[in-house]
C-alpha atoms as a PDB file:
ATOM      1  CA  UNK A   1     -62.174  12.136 -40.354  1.00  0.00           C
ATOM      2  CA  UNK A   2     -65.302  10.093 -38.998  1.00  0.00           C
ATOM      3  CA  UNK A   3     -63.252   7.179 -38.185  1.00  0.00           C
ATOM      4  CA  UNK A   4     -61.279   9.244 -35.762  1.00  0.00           C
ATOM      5  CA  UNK A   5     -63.864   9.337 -33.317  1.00  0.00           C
ATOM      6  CA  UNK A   6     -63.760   5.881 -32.986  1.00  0.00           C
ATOM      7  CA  UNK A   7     -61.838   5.281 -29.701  1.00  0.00           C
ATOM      8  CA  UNK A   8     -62.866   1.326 -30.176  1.00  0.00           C
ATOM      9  CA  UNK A   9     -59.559   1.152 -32.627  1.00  0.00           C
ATOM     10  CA  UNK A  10     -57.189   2.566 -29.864  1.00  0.00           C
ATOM     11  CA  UNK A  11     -56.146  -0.524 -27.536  1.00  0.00           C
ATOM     12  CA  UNK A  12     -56.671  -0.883 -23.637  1.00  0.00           C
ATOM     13  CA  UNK A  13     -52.993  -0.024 -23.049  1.00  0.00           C
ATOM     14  CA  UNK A  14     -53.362   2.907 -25.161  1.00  0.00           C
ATOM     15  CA  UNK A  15     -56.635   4.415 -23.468  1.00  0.00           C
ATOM     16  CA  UNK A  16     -54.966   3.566 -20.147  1.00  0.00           C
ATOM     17  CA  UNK A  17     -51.830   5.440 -20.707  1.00  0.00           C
ATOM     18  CA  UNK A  18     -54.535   8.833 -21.783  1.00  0.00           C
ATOM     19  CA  UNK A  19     -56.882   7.727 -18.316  1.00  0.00           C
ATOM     20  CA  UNK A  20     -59.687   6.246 -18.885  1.00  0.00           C
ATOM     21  CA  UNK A  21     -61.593   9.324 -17.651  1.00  0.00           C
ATOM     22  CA  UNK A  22     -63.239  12.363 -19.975  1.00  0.00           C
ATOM     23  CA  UNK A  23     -59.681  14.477 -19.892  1.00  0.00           C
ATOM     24  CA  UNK A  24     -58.074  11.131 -20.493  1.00  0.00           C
ATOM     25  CA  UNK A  25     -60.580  10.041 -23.096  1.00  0.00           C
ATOM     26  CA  UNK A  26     -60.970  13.815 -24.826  1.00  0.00           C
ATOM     27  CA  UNK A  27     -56.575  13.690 -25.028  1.00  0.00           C
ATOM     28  CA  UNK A  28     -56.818  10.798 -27.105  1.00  0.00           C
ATOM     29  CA  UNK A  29     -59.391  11.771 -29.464  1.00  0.00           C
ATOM     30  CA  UNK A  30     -57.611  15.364 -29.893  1.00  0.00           C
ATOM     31  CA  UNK A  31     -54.370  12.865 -31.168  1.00  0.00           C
ATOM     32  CA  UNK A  32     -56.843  10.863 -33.010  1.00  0.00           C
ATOM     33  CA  UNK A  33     -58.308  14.182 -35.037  1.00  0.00           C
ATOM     34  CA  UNK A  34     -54.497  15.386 -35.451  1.00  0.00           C
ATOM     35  CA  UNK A  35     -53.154  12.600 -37.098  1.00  0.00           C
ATOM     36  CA  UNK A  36     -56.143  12.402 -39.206  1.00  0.00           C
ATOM     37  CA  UNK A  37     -55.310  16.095 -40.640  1.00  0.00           C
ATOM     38  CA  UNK A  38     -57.483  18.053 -38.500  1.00  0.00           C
ATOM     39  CA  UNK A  39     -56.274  21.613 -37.820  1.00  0.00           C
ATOM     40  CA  UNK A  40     -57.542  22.851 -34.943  1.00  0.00           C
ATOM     41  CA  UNK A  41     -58.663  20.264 -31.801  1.00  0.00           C
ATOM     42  CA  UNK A  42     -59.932  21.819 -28.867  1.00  0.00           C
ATOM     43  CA  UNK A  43     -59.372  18.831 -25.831  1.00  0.00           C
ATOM     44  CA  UNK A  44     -62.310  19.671 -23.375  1.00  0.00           C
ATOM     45  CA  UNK A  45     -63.310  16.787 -20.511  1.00  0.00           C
ATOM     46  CA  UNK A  46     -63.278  18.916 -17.758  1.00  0.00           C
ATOM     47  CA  UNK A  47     -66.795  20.118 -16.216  1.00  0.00           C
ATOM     48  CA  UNK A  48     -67.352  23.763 -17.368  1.00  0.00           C
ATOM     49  CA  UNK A  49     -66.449  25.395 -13.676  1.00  0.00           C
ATOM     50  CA  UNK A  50     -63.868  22.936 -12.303  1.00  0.00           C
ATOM     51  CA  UNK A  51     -60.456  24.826 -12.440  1.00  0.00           C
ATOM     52  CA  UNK A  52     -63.445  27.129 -10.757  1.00  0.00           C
ATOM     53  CA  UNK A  53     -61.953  26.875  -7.275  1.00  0.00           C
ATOM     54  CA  UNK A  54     -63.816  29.455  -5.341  1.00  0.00           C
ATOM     55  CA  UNK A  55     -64.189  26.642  -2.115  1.00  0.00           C
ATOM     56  CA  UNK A  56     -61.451  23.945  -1.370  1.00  0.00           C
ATOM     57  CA  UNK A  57     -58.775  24.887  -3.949  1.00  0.00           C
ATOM     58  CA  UNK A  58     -56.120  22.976  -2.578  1.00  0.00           C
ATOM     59  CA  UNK A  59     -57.846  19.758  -2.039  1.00  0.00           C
ATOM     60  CA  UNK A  60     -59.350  20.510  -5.230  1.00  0.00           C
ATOM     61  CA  UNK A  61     -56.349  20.572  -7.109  1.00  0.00           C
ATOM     62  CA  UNK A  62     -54.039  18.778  -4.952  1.00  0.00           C
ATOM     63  CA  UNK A  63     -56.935  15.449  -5.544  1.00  0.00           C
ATOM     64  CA  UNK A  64     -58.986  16.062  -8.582  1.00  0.00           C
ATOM     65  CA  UNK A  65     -57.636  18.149 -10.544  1.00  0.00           C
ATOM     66  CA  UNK A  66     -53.923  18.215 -11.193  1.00  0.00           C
ATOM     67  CA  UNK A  67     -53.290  14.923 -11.001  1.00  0.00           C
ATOM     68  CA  UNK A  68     -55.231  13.703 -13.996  1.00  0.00           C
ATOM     69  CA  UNK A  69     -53.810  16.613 -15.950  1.00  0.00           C
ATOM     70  CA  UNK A  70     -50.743  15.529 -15.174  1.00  0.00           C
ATOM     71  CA  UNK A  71     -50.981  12.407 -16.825  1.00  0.00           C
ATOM     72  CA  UNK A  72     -52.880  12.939 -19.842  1.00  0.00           C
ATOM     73  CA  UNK A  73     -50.931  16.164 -20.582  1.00  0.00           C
ATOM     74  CA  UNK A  74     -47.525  13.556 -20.445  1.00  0.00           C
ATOM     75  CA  UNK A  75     -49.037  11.334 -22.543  1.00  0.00           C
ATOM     76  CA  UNK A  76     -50.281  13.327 -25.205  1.00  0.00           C
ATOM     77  CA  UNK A  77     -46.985  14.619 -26.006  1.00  0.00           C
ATOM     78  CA  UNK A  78     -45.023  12.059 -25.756  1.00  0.00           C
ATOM     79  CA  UNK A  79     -47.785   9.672 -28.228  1.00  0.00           C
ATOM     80  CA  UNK A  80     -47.759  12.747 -30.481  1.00  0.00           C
ATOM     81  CA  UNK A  81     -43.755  13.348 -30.523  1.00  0.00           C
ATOM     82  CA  UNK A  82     -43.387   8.993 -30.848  1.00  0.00           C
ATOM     83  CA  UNK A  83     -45.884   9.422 -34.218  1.00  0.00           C
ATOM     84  CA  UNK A  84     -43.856  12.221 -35.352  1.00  0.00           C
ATOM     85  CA  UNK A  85     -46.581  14.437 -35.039  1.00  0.00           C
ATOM     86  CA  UNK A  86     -45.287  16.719 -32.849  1.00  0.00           C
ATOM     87  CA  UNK A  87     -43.056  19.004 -34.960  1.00  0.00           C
ATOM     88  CA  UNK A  88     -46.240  20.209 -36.988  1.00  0.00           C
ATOM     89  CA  UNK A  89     -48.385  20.316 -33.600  1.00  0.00           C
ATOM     90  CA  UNK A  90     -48.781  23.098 -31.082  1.00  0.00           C
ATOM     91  CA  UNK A  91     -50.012  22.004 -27.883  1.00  0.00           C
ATOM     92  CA  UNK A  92     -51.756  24.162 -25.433  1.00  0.00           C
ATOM     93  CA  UNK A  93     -52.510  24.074 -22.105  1.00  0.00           C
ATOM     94  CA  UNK A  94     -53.859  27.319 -20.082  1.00  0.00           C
ATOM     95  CA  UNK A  95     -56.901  28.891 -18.845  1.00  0.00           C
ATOM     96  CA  UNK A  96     -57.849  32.505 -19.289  1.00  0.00           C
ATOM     97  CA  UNK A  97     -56.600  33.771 -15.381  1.00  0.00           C
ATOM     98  CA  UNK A  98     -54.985  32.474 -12.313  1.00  0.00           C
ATOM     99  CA  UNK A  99     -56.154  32.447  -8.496  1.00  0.00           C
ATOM    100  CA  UNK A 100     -56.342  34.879  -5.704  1.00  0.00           C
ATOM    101  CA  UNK A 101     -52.835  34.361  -4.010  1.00  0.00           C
ATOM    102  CA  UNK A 102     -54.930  34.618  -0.798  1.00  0.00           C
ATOM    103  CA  UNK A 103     -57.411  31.767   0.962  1.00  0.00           C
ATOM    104  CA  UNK A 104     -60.757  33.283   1.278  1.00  0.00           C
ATOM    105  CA  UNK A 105     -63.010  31.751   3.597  1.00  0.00           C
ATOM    106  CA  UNK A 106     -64.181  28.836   2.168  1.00  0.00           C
ATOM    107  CA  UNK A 107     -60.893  27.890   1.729  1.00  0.00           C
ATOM    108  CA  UNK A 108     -61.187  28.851  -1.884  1.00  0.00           C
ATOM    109  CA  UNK A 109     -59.245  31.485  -4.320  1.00  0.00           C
ATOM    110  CA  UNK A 110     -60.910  33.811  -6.667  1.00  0.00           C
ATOM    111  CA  UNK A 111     -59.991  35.138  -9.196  1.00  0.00           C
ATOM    112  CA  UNK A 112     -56.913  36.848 -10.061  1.00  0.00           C
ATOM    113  CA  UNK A 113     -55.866  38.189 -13.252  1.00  0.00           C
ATOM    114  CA  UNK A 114     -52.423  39.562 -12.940  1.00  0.00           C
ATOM    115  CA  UNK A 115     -50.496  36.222 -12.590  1.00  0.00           C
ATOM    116  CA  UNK A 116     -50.909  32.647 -14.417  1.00  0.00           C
ATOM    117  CA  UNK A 117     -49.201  30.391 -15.590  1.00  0.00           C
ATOM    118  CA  UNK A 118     -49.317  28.440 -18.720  1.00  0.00           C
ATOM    119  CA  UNK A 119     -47.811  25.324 -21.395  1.00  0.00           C
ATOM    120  CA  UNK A 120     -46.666  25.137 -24.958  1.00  0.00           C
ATOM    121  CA  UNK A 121     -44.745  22.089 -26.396  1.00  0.00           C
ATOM    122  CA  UNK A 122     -44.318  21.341 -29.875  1.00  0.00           C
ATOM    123  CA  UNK A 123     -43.854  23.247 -33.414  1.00  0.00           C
ATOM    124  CA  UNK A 124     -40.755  24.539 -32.824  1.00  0.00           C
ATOM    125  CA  UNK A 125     -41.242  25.464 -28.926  1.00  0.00           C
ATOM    126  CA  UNK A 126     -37.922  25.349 -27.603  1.00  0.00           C
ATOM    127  CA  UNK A 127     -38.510  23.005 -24.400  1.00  0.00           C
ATOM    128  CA  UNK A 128     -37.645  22.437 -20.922  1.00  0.00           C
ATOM    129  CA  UNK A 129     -37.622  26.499 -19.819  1.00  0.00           C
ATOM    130  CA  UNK A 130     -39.603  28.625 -17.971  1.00  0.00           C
ATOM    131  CA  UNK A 131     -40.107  32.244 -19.301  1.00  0.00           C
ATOM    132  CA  UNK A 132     -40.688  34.992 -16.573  1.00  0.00           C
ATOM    133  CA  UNK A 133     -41.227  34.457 -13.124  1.00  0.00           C
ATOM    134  CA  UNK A 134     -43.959  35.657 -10.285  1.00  0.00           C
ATOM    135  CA  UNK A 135     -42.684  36.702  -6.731  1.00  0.00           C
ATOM    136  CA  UNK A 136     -43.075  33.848  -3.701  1.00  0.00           C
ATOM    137  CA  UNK A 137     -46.938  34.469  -3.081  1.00  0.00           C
ATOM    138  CA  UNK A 138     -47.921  33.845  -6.997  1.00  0.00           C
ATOM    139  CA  UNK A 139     -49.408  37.124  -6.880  1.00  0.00           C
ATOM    140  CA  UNK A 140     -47.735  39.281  -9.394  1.00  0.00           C
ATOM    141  CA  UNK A 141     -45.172  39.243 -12.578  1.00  0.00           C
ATOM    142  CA  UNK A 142     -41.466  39.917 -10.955  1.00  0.00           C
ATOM    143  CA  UNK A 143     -39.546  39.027 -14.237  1.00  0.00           C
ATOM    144  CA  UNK A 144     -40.419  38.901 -17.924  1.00  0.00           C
ATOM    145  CA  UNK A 145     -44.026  39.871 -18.046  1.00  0.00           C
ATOM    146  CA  UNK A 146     -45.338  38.056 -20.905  1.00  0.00           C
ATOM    147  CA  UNK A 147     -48.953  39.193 -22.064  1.00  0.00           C
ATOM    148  CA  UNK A 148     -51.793  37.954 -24.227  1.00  0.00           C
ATOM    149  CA  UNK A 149     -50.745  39.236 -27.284  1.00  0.00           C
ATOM    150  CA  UNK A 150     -47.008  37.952 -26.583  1.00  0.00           C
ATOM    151  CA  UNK A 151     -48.897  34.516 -26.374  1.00  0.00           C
ATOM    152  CA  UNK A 152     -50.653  34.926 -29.611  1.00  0.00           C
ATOM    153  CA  UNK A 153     -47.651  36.504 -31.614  1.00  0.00           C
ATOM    154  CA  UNK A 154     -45.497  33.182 -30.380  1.00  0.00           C
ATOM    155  CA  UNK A 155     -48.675  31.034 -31.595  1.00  0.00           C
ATOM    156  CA  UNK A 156     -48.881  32.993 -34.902  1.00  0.00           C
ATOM    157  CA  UNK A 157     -45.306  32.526 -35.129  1.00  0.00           C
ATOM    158  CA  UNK A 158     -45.478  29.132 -35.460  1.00  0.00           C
ATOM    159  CA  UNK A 159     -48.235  29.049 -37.666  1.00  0.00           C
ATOM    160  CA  UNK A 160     -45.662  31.108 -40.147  1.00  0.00           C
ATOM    161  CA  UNK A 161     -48.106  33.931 -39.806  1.00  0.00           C
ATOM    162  CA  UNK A 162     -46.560  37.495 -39.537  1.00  0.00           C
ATOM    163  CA  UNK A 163     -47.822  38.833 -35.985  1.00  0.00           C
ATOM    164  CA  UNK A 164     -47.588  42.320 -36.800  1.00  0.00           C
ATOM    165  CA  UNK A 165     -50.372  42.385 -39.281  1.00  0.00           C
ATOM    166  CA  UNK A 166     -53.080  44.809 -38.794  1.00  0.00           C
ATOM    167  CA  UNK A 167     -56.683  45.177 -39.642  1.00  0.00           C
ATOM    168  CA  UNK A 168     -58.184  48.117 -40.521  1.00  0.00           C
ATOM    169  CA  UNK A 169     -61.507  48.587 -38.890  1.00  0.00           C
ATOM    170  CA  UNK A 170     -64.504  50.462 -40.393  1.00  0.00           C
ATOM    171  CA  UNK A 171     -63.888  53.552 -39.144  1.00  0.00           C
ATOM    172  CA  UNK A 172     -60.031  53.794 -39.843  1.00  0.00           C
ATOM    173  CA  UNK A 173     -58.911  52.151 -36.313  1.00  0.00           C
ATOM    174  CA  UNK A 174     -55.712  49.887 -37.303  1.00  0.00           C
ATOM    175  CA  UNK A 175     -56.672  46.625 -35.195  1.00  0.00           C
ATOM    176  CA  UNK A 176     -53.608  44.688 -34.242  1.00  0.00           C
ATOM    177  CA  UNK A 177     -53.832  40.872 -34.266  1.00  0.00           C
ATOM    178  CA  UNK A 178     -51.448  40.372 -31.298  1.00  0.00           C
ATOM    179  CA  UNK A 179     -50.964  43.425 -29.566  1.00  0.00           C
ATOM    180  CA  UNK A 180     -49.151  43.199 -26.438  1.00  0.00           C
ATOM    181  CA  UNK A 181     -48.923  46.255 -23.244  1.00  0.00           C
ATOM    182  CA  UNK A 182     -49.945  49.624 -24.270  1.00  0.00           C
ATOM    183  CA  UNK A 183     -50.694  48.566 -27.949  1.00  0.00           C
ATOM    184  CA  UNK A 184     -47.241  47.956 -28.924  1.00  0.00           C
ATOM    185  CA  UNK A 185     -46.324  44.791 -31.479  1.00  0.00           C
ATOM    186  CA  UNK A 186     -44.849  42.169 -29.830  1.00  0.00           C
ATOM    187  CA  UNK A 187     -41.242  41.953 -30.193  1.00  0.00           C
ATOM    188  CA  UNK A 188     -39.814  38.278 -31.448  1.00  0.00           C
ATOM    189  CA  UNK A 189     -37.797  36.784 -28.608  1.00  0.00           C
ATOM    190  CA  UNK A 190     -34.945  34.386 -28.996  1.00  0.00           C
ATOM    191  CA  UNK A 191     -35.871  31.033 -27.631  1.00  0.00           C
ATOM    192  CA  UNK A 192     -39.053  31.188 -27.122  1.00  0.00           C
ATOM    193  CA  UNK A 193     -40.414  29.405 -30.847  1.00  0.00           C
ATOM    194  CA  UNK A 194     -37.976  28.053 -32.853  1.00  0.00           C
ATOM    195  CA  UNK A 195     -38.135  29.253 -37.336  1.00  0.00           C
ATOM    196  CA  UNK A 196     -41.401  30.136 -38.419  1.00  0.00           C
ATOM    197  CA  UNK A 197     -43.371  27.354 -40.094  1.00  0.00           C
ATOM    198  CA  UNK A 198     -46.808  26.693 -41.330  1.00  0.00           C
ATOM    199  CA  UNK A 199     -48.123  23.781 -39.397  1.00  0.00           C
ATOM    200  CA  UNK A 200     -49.654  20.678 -41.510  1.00  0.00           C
ATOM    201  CA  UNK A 201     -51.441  19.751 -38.520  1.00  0.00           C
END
């Protein structure tokens, strides 16, 4: 596992393709610590606050942010799905909320919880769909409303882990490991993950 932190045995082309930037840079590693059996790679190489954007979002995103993304999140799947690796790999993308759907003065949007967006690909995922859909101003669900537990029921269905297990808590509370609106299990949807499947990456 040491060796794959050594970015020195990846070629210029290679690290060029990723960005030579920390996104780029962290992208490749996370491929590196995959293919060397690691389980779980979190990609970081973003500055704690800058999907932050309270000031300048759009020049923020429109410069900075999104385009870098962009390319390291395209490379990373493809080099993964061209070693094979991508089968037995989720891949993640997402933060924990969206943005106000309205400018506030500094040109900025806060945040806003009731509408993001996010992107699997891999394990199973079938690809190249959208699920749900937000009305013209980003600002709320208009089809499909797809919660946090949804999310982690489709990620512990590709694990091959059975999303309607339940912990019981000290005091007698069943504790649901992917509960979705109003407590209720998560229902499996058709097309969203493909068969069930432990993943050997």
């Amino acid at each position: 596992m040491r060796d794959a932190f050594d970015l020195s045995k990846e070629s210029d082309q290679m690290k060029e393709r990723y960005g030579k930037d920390s996104i780029g840079q962290s992208c490749l590693l996370a491929r590196r610590l995959v293919e060397a059996g690691s389980r779980f790679v979190t990609a970081a190489g973003y500055h704690s606050v800058s999907w932050d954007t309270h000031s300048d979002n759009d020049k923020g995103h429109r410069d900075r942010l999104t385009p870098p993304l962009d390319r390291t999140l395209t490379a990373l799947v493809d080099d993964l799905d061209e070693r094979g690796l991508l089968e037995s790999t989720l891949v993640i993308a997402m933060g924990e909320f969206g943005r106000t759907p309205i400018i506030n003065a500094a040109l900025g949007r806060d945040h806003w919880p009731n509408c993001w967006s996010l992107a699997l690909a891999g394990a199973g995922i079938k690809t190249g769909q959208v699920v749900g859909a937000s009305d013209e101003r980003g600002a709320n669900v208009i089809e499909r409303v797809v919660t946090m537990g949804d999310l982690y029921a489709t990620i512990y269905q590709t694990l091959g882990i059975d999303w309607k297990k339940e912990y019981m808590s000290p005091i007698g509370r069943p504790v649901k490991i992917a509960n979705s609106l109003d407590d209720k299990t998560w229902v499996a949807r058709a097309g969203v993950a493909g068969v069930s499947r432990r993943l050997t990456h």
